[in-house]
N, C-alpha and C. Protein backbone atom coordinates (compact mmCIF):
# COMPACT_ATOMS: atom_id res chain seq x y z
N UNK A 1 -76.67 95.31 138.06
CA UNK A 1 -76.09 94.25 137.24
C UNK A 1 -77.09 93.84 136.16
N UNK A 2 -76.38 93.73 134.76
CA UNK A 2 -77.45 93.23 133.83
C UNK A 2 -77.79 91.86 133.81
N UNK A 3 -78.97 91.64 133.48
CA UNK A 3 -79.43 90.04 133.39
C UNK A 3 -78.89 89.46 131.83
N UNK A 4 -78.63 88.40 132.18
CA UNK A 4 -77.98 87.82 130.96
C UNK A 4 -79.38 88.09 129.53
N UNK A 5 -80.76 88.14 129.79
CA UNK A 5 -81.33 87.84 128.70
C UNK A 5 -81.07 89.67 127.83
N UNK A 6 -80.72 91.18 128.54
CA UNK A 6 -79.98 91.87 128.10
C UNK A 6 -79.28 92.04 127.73
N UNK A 7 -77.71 91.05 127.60
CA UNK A 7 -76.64 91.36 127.28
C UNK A 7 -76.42 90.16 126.33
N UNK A 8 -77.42 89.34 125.86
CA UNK A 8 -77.28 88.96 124.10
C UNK A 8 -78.22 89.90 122.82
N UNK A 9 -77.54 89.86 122.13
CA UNK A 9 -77.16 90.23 120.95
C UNK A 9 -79.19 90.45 120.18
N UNK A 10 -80.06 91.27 119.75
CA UNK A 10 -80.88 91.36 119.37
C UNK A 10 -81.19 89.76 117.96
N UNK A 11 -80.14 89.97 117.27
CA UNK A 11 -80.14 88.60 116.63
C UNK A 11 -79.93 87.00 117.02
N UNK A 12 -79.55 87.06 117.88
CA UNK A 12 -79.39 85.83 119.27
C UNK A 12 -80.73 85.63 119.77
N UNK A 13 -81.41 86.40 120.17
CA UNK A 13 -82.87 86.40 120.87
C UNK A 13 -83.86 85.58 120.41
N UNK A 14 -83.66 85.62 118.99
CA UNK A 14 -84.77 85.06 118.50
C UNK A 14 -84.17 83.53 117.67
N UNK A 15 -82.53 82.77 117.87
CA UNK A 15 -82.08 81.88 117.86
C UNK A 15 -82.36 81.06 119.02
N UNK A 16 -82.05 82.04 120.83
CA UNK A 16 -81.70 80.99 121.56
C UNK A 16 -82.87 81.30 122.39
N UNK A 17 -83.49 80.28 123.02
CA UNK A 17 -84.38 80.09 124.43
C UNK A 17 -83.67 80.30 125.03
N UNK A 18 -84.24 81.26 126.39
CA UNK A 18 -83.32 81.24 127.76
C UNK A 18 -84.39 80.64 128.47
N UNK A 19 -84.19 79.36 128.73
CA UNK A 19 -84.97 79.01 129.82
C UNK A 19 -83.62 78.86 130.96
N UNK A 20 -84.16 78.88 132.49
CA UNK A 20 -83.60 78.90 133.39
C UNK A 20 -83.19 77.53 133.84
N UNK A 21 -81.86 77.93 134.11
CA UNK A 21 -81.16 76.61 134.66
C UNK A 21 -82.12 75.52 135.79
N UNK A 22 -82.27 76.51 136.85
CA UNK A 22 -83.56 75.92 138.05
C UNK A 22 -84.80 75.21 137.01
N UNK A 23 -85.20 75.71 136.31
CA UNK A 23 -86.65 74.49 135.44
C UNK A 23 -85.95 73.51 135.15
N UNK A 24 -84.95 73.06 134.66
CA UNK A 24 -84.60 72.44 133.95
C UNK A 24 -84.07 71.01 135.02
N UNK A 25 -84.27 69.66 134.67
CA UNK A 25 -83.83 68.66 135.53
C UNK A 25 -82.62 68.31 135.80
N UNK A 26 -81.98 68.68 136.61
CA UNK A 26 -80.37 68.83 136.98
C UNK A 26 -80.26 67.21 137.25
N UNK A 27 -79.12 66.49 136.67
CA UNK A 27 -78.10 65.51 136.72
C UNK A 27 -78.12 65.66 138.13
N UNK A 28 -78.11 64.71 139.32
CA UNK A 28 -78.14 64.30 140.55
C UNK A 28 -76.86 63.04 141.08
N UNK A 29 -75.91 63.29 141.48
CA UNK A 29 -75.33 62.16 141.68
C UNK A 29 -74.24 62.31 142.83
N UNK A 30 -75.24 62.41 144.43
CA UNK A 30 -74.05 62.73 145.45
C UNK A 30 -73.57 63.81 145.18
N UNK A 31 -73.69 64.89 144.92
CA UNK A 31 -73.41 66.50 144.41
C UNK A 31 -72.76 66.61 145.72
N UNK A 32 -71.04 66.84 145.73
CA UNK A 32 -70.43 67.80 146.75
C UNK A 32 -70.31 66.98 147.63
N UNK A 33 -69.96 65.57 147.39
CA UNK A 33 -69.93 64.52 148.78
C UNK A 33 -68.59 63.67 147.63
N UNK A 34 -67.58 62.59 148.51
CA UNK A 34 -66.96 62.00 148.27
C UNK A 34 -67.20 60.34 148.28
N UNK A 35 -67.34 59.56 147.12
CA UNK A 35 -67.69 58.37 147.16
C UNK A 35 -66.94 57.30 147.43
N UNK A 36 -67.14 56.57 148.26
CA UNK A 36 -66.05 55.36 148.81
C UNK A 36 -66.32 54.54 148.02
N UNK A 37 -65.07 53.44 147.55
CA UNK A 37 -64.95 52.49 147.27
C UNK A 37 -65.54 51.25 147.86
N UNK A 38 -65.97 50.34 147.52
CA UNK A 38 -66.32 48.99 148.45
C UNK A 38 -65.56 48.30 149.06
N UNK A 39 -64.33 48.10 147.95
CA UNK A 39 -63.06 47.39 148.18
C UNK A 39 -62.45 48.06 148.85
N UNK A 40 -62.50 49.38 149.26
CA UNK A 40 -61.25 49.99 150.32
C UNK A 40 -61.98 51.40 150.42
N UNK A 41 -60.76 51.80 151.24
CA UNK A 41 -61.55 53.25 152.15
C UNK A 41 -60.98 54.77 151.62
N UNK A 42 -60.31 54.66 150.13
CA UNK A 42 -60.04 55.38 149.54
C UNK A 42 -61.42 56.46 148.65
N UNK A 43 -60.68 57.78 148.88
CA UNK A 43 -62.16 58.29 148.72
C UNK A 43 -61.84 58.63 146.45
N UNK A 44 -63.04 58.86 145.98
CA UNK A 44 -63.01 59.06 144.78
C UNK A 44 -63.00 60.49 144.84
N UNK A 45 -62.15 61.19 143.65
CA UNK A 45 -61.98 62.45 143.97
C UNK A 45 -63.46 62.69 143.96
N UNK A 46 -63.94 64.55 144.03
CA UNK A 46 -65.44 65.08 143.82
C UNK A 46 -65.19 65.03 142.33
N UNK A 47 -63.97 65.61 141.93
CA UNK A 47 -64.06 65.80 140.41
C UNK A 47 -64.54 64.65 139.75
N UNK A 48 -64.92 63.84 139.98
CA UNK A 48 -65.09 62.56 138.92
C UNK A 48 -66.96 61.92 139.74
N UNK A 49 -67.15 62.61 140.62
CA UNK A 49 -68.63 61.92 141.22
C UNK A 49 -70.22 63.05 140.82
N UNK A 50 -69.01 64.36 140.93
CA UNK A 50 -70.38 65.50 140.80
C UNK A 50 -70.25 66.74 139.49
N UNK A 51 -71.55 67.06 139.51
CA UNK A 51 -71.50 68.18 138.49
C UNK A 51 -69.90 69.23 139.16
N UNK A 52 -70.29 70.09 137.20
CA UNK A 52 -68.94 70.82 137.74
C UNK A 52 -69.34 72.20 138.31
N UNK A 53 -67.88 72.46 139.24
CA UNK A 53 -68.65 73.31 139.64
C UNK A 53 -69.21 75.39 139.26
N UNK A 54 -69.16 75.30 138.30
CA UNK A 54 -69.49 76.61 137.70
C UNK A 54 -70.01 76.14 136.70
N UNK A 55 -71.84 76.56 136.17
CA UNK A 55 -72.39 76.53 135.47
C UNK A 55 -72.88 77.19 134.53
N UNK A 56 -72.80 77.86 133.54
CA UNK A 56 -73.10 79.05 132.90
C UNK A 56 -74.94 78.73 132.93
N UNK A 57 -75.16 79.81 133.47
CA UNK A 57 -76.88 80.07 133.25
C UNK A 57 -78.02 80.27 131.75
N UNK A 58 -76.56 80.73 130.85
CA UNK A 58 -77.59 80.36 129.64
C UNK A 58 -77.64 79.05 129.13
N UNK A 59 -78.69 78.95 128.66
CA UNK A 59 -79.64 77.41 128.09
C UNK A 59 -79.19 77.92 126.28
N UNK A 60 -78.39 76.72 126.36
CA UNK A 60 -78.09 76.44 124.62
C UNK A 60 -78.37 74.60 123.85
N UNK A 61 -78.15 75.05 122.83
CA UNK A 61 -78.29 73.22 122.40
C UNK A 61 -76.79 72.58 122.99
N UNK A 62 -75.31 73.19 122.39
CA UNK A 62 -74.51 73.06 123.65
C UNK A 62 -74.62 72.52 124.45
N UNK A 63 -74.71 73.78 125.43
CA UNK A 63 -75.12 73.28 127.32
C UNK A 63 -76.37 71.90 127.65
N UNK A 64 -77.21 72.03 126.79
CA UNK A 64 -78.24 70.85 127.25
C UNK A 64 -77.39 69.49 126.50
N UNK A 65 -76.77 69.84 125.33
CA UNK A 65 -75.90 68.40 125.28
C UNK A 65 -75.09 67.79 126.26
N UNK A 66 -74.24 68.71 126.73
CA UNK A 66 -73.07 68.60 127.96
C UNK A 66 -73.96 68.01 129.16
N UNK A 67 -75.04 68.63 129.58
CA UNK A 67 -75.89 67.95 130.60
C UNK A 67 -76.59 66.12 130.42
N UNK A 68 -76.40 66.41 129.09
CA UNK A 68 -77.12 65.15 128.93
C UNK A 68 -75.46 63.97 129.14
N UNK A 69 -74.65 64.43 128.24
CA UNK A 69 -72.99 63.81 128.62
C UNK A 69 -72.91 63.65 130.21
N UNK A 70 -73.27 64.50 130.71
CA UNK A 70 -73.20 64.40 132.61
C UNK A 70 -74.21 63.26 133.11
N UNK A 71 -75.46 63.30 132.25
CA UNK A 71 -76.19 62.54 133.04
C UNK A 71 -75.97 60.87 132.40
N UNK A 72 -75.58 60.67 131.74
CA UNK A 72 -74.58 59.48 130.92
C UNK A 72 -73.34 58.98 131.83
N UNK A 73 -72.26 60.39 132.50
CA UNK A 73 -70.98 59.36 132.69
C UNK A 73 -71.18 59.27 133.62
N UNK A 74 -71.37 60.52 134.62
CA UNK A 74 -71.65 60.45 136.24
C UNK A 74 -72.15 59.29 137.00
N UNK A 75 -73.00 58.22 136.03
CA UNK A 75 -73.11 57.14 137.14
C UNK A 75 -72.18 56.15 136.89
N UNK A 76 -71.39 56.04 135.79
CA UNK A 76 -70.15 55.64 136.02
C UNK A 76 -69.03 55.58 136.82
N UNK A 77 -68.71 56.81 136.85
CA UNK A 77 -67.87 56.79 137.68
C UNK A 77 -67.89 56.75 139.08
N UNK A 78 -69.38 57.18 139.68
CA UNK A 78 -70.02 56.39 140.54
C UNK A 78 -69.74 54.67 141.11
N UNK A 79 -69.85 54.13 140.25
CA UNK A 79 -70.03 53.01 140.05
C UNK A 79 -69.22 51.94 140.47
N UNK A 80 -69.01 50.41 140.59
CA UNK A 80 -68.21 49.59 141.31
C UNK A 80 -67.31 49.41 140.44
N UNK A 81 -65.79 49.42 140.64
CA UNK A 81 -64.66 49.42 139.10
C UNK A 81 -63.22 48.84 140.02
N UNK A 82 -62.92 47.96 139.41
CA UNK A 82 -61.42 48.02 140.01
C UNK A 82 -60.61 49.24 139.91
N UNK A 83 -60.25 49.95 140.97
CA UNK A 83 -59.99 51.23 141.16
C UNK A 83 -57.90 51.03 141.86
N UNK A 84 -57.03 52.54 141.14
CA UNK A 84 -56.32 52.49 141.46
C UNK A 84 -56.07 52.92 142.92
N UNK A 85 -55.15 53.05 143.83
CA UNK A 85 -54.39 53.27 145.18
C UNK A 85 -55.43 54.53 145.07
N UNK A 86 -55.55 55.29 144.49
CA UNK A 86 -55.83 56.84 144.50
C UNK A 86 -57.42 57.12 144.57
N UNK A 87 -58.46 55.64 144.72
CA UNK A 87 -59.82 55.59 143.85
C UNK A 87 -60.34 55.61 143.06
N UNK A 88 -59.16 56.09 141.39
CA UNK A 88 -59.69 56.31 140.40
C UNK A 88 -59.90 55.02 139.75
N UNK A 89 -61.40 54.79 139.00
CA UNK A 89 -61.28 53.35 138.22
C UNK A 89 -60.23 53.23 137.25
N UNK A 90 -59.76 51.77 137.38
CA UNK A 90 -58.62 51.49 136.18
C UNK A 90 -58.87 51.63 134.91
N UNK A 91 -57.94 51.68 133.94
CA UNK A 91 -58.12 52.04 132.76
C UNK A 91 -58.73 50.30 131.37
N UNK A 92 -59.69 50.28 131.23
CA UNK A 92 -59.53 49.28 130.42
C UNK A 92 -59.28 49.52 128.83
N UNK A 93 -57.90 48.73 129.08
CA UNK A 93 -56.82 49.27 127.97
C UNK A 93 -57.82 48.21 126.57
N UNK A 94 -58.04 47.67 127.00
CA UNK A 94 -58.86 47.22 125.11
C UNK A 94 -60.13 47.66 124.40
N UNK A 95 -60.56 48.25 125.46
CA UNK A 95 -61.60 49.44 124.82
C UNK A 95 -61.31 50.73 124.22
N UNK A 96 -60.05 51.06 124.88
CA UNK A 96 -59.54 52.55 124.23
C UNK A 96 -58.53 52.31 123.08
N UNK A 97 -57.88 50.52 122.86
CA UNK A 97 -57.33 50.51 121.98
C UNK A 97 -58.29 50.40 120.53
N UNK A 98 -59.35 49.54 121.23
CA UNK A 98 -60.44 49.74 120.23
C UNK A 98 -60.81 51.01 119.16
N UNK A 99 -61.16 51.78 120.76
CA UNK A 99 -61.52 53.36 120.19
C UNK A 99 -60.07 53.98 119.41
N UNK A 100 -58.98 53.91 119.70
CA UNK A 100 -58.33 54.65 119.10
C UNK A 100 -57.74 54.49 117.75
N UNK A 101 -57.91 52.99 117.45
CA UNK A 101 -57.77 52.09 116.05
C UNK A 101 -58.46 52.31 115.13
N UNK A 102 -60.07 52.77 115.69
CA UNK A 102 -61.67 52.95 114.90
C UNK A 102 -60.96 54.06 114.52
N UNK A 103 -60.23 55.26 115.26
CA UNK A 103 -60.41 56.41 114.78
C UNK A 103 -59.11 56.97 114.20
N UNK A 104 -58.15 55.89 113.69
CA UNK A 104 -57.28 56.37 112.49
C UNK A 104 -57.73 55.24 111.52
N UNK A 105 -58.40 54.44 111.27
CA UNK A 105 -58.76 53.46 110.20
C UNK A 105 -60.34 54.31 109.39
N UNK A 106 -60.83 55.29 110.52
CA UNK A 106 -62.01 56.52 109.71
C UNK A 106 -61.19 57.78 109.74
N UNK A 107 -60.03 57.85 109.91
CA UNK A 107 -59.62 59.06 109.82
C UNK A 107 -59.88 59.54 108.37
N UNK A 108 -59.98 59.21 106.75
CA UNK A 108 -60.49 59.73 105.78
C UNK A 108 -61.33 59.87 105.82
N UNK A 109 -62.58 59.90 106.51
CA UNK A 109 -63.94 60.12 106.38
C UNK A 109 -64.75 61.24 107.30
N UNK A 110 -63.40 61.67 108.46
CA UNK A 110 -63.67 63.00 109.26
C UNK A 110 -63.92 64.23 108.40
N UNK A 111 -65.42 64.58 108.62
CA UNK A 111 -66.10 65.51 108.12
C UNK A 111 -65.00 67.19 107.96
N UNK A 112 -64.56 67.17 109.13
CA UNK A 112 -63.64 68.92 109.37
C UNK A 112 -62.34 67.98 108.73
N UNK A 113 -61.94 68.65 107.91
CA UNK A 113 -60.91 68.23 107.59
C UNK A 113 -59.41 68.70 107.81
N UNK A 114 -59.28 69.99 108.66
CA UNK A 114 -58.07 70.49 109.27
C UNK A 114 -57.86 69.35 110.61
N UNK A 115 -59.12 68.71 110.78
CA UNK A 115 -58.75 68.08 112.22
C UNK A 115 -58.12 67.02 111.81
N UNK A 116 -58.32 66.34 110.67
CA UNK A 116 -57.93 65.02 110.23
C UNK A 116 -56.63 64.46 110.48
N UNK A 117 -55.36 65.13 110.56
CA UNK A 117 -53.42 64.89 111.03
C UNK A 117 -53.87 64.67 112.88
N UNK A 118 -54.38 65.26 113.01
CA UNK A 118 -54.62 65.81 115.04
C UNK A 118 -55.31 64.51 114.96
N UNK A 119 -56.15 63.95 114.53
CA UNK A 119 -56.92 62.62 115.19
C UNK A 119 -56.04 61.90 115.06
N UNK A 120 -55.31 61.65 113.58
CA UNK A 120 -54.30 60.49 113.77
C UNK A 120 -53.56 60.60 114.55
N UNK A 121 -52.51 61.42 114.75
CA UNK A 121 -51.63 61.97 115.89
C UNK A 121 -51.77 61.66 117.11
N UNK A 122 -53.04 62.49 117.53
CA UNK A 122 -53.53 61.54 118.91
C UNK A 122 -53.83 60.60 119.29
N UNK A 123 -54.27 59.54 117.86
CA UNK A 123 -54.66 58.08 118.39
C UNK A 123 -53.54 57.28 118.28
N UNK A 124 -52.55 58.07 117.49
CA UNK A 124 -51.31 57.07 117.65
C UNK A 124 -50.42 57.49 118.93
N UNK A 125 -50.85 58.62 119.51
CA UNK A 125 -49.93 58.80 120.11
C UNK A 125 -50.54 58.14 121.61
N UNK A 126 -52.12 58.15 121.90
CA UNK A 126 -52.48 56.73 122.64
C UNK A 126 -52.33 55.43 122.46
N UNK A 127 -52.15 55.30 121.12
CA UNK A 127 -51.70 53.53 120.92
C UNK A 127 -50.54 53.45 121.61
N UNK A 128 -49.78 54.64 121.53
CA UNK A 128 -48.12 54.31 122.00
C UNK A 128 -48.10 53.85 123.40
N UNK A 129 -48.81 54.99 124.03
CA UNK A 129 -48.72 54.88 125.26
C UNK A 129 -49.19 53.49 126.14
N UNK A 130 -50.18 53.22 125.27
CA UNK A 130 -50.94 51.95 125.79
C UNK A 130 -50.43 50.67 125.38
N UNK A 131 -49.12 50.81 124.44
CA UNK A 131 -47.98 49.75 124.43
C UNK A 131 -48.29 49.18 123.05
N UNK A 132 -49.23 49.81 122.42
CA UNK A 132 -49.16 48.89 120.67
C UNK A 132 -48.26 49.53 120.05
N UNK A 133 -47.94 48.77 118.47
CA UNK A 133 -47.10 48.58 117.68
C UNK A 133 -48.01 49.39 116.67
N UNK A 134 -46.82 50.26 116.49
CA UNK A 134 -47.89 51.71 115.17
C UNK A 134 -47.34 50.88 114.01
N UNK A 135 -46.48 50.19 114.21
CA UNK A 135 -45.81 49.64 112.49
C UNK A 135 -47.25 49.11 112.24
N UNK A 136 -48.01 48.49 112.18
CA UNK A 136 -49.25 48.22 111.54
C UNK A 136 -50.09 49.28 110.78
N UNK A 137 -49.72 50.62 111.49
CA UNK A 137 -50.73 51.25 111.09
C UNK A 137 -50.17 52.57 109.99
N UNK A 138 -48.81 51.86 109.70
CA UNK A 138 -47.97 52.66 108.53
C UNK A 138 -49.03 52.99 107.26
N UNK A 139 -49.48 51.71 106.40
CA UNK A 139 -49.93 51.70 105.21
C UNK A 139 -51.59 52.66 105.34
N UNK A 140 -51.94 52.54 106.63
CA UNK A 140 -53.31 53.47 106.86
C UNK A 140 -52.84 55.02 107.23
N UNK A 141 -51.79 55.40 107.81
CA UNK A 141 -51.20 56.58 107.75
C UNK A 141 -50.65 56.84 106.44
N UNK A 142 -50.42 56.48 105.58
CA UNK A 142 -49.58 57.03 104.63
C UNK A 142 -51.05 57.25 103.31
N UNK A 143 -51.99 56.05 103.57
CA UNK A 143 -52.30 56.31 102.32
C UNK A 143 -53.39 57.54 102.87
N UNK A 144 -53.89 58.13 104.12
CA UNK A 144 -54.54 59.18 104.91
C UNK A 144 -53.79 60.68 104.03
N UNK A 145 -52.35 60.24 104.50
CA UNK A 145 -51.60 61.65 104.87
C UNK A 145 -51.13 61.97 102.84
N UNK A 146 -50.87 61.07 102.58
CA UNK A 146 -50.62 61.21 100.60
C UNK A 146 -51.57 61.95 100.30
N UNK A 147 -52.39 62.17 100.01
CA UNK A 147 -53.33 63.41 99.44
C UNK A 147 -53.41 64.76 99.91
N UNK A 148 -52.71 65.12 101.14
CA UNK A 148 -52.50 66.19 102.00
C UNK A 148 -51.35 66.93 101.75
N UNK A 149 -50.46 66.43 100.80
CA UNK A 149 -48.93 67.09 100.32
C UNK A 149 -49.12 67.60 99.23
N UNK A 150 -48.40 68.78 99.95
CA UNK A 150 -48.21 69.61 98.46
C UNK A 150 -46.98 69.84 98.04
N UNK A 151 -47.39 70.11 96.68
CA UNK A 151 -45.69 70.22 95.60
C UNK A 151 -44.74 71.09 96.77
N UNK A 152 -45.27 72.31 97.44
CA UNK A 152 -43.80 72.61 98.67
C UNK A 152 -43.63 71.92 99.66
N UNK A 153 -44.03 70.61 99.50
CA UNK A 153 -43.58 69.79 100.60
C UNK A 153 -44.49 69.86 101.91
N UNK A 154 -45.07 70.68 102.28
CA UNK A 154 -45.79 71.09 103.54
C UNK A 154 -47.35 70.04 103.37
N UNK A 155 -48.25 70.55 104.54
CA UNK A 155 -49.54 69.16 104.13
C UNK A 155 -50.45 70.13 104.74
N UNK A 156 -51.99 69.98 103.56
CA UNK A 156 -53.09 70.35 104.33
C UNK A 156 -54.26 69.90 105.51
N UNK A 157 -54.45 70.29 106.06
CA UNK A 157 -55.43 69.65 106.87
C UNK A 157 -56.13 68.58 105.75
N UNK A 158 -56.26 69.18 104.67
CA UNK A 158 -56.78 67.94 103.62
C UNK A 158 -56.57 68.13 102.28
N UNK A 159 -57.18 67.21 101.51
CA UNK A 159 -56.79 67.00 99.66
C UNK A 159 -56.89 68.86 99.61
N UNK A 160 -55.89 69.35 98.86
CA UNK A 160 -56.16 70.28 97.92
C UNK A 160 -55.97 71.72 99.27
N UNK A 161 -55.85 71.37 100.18
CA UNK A 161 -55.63 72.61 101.07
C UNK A 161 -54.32 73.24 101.00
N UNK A 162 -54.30 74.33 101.32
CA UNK A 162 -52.85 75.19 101.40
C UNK A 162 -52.47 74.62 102.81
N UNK A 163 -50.87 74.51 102.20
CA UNK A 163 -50.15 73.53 103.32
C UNK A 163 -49.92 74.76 104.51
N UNK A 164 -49.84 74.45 105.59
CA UNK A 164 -49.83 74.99 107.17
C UNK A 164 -48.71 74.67 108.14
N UNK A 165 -48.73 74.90 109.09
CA UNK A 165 -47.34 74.72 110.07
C UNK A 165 -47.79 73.80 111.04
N UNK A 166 -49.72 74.05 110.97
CA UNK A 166 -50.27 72.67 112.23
C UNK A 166 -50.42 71.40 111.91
N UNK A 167 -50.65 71.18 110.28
CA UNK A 167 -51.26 69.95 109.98
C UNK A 167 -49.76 69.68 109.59
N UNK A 168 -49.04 70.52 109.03
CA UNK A 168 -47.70 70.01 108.53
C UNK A 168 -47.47 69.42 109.75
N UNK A 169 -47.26 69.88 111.06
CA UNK A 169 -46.47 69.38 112.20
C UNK A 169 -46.96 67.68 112.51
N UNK A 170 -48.28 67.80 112.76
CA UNK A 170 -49.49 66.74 113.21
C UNK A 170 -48.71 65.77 112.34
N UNK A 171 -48.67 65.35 110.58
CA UNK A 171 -48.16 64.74 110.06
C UNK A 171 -46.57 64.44 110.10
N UNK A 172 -45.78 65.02 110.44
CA UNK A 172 -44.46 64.72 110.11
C UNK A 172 -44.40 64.03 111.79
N UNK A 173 -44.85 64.18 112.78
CA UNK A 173 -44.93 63.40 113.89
C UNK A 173 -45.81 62.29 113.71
N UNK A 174 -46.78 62.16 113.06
CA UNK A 174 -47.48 60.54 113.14
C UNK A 174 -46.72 59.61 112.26
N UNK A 175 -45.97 60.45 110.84
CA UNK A 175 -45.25 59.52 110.13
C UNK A 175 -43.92 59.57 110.66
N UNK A 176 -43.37 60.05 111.77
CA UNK A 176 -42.00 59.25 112.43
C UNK A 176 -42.08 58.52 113.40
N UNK A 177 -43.57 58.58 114.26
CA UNK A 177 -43.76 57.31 114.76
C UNK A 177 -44.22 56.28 114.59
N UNK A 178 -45.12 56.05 112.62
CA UNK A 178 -44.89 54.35 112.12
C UNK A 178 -44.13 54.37 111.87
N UNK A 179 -42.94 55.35 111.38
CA UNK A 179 -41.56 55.11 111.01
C UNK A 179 -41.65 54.20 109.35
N UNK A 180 -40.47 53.52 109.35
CA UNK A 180 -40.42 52.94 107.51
C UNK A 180 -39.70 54.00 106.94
N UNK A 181 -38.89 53.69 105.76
CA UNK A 181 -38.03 54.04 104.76
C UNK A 181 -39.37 54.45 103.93
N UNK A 182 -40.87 54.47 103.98
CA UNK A 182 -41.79 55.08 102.82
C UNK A 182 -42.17 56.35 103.63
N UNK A 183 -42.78 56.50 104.75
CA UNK A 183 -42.95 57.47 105.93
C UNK A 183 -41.83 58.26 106.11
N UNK A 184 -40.55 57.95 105.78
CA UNK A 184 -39.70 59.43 106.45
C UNK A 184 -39.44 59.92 105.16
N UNK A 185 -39.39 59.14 104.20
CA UNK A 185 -39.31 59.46 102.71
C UNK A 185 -40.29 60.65 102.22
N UNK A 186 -41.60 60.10 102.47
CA UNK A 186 -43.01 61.28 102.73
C UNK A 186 -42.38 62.73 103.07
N UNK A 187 -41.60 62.72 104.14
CA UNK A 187 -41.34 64.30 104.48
C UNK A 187 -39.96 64.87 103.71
N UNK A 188 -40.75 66.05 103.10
CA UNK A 188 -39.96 66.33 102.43
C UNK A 188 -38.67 67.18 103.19
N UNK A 189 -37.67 67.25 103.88
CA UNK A 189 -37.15 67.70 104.66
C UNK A 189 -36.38 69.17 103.76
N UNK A 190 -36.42 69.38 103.01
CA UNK A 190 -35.70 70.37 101.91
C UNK A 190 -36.61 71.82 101.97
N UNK A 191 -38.13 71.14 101.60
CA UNK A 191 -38.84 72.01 101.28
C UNK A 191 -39.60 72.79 102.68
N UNK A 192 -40.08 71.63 103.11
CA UNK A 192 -40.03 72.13 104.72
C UNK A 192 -39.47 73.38 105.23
């Protein structure tokens, strides 16, 4: 069997360190054990207490980010939380409405700009769920998604892009759920 530092690429070699997983200080948190609640005798799944379980052995900037993300949430969820029937901690709905508000009110300022319809999309489509009112967030969707249309009606991931079938989609779903006579107007249904 070949060792992984063989089977990258001669130009890779001299990009990536392979240092070994074992040197490196592994995230610790009850690994492979189930954590009880205080308030009750419901167990927390493993998925949410311990590393996961298949690790890829090469060392990247990547992988040491993800480790560092592990060694960040893992004592969270660890941690004492009003937890549902099932052990999982409850959801606190005004922090994620927070987060998901921040991130269609910067949606013009997302660096990749094919992602830009998909963030709104998804944060409206968590506002929904979490019971807010998207009519507020009409005039910040529209004036986002207006620079993304093109004369055939279709929309780019951004200003000046050739219109697509993903960002077209992403948009014609975030502007029928602020809805408005200016938003369904936006889609051009002809050219489409």
């Amino acid at each position: 069997m070949a060792s992984f530092e063989n089977a990258i690429p001669t130009a890779l070699e001299e990009q990536v360190d392979l240092i070994p997983r074992e040197s490196l200080e592994q995230p610790r948190l009850q690994e492979n054990t189930i954590v009880r609640d205080r308030t009750d005798e419901l167990p927390v799944p493993e998925l949410f207490t311990s590393l996961p379980p298949i690790r890829d052995p090469l060392v990247t900037d990547t992988s040491l980010a993800q480790d560092e993300i592990l060694r960040q949430c893992l004592p969270f969820h660890a941690g004492t939380f009003d937890r549902t029937p099932q052990g999982i901690p409850r959801l606190n709905q005004d922090e994620h409405v927070d987060f998901l508000s921040d991130a269609i009110q910067n949606a013009k300022h997302i660096p990749y700009d094919p992602l830009r319809p998909w963030v709104v999309y998804w944060s409206l489509t968590g506002l929904s769920v979490l019971g807010e009112d998207l009519k507020r967030w009409r005039d910040r969707v529209l004036e986002t998604f207006l620079p993304m249309q093109n004369p055939n009606g279709g929309f780019g991931g951004g200003h000046g892009q050739t219109s697509h079938a993903a960002p077209s989609y992403a948009v014609v779903l975030s502007l029928a759920m602020v809805g408005g006579n200016e938003s369904l107007d936006m889609i051009d249904r002809r050219a489409l």
